[in-house]
PDB file of N, CA and C in Angstrom:
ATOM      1  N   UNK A   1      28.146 -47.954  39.063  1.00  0.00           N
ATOM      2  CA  UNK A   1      28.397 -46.773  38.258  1.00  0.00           C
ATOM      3  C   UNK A   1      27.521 -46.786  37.014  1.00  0.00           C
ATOM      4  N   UNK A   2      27.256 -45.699  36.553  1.00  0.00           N
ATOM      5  CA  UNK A   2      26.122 -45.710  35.849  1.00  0.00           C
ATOM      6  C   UNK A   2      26.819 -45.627  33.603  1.00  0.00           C
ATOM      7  N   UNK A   3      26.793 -46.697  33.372  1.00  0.00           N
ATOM      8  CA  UNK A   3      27.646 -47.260  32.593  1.00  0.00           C
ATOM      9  C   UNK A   3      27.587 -47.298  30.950  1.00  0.00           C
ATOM     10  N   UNK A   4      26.918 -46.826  30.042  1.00  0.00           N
ATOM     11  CA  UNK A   4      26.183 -47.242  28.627  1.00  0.00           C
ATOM     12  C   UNK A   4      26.562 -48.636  28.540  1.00  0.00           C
ATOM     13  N   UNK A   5      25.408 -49.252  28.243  1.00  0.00           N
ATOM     14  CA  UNK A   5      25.415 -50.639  27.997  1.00  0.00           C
ATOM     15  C   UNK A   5      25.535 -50.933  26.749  1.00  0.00           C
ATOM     16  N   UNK A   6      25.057 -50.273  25.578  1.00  0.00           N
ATOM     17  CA  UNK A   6      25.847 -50.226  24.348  1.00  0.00           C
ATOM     18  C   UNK A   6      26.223 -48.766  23.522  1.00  0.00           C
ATOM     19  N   UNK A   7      27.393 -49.278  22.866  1.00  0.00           N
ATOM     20  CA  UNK A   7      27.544 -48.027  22.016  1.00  0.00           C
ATOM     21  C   UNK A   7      26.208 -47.266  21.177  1.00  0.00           C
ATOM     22  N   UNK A   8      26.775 -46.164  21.287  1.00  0.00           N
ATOM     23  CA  UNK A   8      25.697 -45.211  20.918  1.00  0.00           C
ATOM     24  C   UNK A   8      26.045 -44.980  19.183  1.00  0.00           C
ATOM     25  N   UNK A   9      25.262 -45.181  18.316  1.00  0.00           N
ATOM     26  CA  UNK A   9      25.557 -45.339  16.922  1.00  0.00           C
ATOM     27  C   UNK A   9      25.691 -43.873  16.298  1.00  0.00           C
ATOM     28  N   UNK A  10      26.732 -43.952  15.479  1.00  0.00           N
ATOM     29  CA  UNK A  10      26.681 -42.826  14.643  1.00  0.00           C
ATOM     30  C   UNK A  10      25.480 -41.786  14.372  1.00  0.00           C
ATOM     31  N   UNK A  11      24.218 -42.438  13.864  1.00  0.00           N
ATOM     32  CA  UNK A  11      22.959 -42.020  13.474  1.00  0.00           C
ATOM     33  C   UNK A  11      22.514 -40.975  14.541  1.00  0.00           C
ATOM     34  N   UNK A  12      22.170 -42.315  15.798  1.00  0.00           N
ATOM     35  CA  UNK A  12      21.600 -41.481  16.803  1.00  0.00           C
ATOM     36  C   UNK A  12      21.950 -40.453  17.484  1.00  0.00           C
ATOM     37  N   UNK A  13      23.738 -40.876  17.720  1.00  0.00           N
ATOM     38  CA  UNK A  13      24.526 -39.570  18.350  1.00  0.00           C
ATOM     39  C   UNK A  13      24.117 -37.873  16.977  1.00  0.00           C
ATOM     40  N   UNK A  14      24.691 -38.220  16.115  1.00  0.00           N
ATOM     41  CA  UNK A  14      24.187 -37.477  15.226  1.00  0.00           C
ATOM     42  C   UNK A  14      22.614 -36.244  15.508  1.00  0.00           C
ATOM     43  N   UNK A  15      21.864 -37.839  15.496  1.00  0.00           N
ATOM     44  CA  UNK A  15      20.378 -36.752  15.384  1.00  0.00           C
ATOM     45  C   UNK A  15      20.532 -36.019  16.560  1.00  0.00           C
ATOM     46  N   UNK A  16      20.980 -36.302  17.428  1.00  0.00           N
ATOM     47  CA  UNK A  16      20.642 -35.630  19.010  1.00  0.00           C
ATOM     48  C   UNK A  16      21.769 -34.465  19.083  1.00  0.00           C
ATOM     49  N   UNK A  17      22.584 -34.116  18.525  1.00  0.00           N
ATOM     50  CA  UNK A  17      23.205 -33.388  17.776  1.00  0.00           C
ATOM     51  C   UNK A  17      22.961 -31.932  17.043  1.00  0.00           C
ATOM     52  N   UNK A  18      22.079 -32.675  15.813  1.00  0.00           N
ATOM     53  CA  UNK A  18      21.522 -32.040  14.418  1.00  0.00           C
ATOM     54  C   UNK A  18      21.122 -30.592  14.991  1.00  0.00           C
ATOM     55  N   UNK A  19      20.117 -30.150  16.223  1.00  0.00           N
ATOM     56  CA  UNK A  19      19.404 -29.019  15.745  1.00  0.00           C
ATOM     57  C   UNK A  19      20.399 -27.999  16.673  1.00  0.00           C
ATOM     58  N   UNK A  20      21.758 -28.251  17.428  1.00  0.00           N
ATOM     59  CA  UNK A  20      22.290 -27.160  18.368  1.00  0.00           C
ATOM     60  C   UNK A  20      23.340 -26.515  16.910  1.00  0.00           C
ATOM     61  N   UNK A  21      23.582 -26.625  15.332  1.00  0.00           N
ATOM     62  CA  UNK A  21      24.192 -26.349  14.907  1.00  0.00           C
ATOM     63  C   UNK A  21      23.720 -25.601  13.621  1.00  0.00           C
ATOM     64  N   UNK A  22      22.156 -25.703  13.675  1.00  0.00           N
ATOM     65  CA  UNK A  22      21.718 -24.832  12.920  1.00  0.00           C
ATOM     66  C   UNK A  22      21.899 -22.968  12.962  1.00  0.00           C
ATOM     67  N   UNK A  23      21.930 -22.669  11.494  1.00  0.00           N
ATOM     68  CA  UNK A  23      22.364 -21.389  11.354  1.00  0.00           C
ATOM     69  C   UNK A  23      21.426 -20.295  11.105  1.00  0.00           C
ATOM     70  N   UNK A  24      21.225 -19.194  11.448  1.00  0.00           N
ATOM     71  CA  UNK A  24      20.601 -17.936  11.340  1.00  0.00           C
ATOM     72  C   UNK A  24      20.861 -17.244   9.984  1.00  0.00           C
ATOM     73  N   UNK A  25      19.487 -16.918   9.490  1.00  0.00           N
ATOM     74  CA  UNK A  25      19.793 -16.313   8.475  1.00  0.00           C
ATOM     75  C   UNK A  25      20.153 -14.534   8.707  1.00  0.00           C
ATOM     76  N   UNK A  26      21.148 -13.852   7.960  1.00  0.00           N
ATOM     77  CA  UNK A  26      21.452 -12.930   8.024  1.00  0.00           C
ATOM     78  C   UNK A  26      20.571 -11.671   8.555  1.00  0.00           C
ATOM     79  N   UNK A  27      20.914 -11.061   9.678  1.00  0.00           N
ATOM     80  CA  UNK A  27      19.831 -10.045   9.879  1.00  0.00           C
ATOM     81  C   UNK A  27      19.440  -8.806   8.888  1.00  0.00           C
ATOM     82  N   UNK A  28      18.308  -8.480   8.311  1.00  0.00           N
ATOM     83  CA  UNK A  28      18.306  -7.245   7.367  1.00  0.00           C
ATOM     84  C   UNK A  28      18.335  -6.093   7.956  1.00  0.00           C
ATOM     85  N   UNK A  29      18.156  -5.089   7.201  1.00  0.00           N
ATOM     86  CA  UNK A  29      17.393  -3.602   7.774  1.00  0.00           C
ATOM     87  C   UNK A  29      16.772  -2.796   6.810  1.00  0.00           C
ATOM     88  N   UNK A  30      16.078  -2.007   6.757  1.00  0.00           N
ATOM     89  CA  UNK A  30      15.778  -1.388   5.827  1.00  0.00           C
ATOM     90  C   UNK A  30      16.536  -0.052   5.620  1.00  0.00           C
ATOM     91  N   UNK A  31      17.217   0.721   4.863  1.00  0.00           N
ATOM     92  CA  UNK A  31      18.041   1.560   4.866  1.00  0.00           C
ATOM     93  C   UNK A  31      16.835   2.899   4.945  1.00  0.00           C
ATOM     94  N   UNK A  32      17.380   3.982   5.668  1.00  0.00           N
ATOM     95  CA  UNK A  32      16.871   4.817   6.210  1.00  0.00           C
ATOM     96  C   UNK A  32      16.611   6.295   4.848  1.00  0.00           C
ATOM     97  N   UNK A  33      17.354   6.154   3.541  1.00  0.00           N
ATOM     98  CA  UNK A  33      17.329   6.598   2.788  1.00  0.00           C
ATOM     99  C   UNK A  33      15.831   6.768   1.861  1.00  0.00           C
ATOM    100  N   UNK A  34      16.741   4.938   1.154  1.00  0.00           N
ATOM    101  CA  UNK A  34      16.016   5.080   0.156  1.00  0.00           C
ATOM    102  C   UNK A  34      15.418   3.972   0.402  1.00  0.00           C
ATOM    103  N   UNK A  35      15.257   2.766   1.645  1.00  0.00           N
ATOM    104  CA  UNK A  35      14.174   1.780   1.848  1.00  0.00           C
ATOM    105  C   UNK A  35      14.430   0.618   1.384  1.00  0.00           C
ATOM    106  N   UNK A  36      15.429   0.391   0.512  1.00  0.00           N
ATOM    107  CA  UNK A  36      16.137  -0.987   0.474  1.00  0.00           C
ATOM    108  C   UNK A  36      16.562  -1.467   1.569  1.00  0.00           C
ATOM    109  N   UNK A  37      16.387  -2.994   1.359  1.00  0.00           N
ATOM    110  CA  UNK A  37      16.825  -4.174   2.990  1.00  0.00           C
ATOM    111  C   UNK A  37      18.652  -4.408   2.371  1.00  0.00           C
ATOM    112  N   UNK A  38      19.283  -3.650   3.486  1.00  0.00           N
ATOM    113  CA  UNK A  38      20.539  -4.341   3.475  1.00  0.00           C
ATOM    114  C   UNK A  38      20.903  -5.196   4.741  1.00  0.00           C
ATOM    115  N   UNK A  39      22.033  -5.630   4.453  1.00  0.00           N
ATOM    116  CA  UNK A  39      22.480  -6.408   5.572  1.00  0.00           C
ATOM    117  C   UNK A  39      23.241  -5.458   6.654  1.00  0.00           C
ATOM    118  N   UNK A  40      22.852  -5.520   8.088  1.00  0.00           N
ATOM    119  CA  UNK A  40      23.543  -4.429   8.999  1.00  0.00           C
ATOM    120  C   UNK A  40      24.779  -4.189   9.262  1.00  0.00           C
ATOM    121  N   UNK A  41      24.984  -3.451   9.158  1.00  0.00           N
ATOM    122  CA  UNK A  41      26.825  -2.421   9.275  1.00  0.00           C
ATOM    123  C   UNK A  41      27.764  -2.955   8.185  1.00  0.00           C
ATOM    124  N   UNK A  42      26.690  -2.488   6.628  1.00  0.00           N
ATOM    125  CA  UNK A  42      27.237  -2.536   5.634  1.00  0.00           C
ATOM    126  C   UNK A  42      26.867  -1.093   4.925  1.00  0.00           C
ATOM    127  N   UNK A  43      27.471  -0.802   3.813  1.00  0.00           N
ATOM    128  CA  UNK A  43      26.982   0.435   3.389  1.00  0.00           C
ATOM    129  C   UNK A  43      25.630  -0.332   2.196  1.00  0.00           C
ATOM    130  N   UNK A  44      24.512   0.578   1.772  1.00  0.00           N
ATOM    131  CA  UNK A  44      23.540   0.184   0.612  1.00  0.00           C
ATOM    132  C   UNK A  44      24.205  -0.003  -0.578  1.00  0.00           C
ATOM    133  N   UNK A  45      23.627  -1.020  -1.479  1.00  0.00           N
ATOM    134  CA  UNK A  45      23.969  -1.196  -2.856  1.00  0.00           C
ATOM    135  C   UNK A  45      23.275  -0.251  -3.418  1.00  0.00           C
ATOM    136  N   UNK A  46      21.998  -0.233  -2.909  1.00  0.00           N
ATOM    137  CA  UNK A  46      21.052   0.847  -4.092  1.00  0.00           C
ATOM    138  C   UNK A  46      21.263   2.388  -3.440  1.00  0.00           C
ATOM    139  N   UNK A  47      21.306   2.913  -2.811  1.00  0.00           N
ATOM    140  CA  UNK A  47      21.775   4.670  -2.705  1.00  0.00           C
ATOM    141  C   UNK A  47      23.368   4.855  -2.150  1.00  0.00           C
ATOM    142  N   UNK A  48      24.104   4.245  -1.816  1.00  0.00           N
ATOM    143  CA  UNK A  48      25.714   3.971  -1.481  1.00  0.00           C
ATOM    144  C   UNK A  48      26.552   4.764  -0.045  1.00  0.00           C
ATOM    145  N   UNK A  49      24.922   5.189   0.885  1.00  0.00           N
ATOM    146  CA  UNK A  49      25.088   5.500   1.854  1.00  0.00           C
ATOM    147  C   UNK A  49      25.262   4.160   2.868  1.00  0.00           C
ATOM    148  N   UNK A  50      26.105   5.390   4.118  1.00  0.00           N
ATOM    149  CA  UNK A  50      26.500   4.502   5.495  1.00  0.00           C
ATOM    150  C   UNK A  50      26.258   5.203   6.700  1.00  0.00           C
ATOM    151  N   UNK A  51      25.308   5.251   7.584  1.00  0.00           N
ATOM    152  CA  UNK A  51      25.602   5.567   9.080  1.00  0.00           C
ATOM    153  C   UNK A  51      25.063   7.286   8.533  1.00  0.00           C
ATOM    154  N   UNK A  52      24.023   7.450   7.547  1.00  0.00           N
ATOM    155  CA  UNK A  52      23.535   8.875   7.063  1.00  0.00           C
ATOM    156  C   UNK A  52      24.529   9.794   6.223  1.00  0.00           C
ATOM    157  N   UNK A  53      25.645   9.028   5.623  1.00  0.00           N
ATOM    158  CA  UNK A  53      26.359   9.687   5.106  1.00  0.00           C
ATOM    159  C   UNK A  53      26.714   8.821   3.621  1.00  0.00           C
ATOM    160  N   UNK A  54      27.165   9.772   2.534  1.00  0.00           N
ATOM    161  CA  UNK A  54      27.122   9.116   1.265  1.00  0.00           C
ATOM    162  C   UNK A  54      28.871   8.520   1.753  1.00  0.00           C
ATOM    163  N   UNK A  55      28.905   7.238   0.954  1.00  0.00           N
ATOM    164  CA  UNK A  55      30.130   6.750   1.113  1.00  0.00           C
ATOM    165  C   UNK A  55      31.030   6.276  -0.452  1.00  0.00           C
ATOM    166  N   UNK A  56      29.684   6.270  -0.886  1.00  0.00           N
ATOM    167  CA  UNK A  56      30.223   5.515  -2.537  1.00  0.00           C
ATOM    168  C   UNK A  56      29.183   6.158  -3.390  1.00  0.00           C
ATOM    169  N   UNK A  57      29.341   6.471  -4.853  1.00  0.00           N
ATOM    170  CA  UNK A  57      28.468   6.861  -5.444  1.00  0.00           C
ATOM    171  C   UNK A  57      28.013   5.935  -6.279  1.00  0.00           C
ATOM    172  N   UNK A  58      26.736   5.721  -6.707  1.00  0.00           N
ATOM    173  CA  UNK A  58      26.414   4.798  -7.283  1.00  0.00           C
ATOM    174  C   UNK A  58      25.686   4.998  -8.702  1.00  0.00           C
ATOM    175  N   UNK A  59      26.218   4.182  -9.528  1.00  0.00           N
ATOM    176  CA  UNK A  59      25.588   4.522 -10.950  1.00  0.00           C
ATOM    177  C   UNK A  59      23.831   4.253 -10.967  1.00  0.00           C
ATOM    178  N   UNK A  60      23.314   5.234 -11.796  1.00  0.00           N
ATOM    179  CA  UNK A  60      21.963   4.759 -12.007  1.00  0.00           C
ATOM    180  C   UNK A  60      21.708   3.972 -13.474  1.00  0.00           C
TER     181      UNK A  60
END
């Protein structure tokens, strides 16, 4: 039977590990307005539209 002959150390289990848990950085978009990058299926900070419609008004 095919057996590990020694324990596998913290370290190594680890590294072999390390890169299936890396994270994605947030996808942007550019808002269709006024051209600021927001984050998707959020409303804009800078014009306070959502989905082509005003949702919040925003101070200038």
């Amino acid at each position: 039977m095919a057996v590990p002959k020694r324990k596998v150390s913290k370290a190594r289990r680890d590294k072999r590990r390390s890169s299936t848990w890396k994270l994605n950085a947030p996808e942007m978009a550019k808002c269709p307005k006024c051209g600021e990058y927001v984050l998707t299926h959020r409303v804009c900070a800078a014009c306070g539209t959502y989905d082509g419609k005003q949702v919040i008004e925003v101070e200038d």
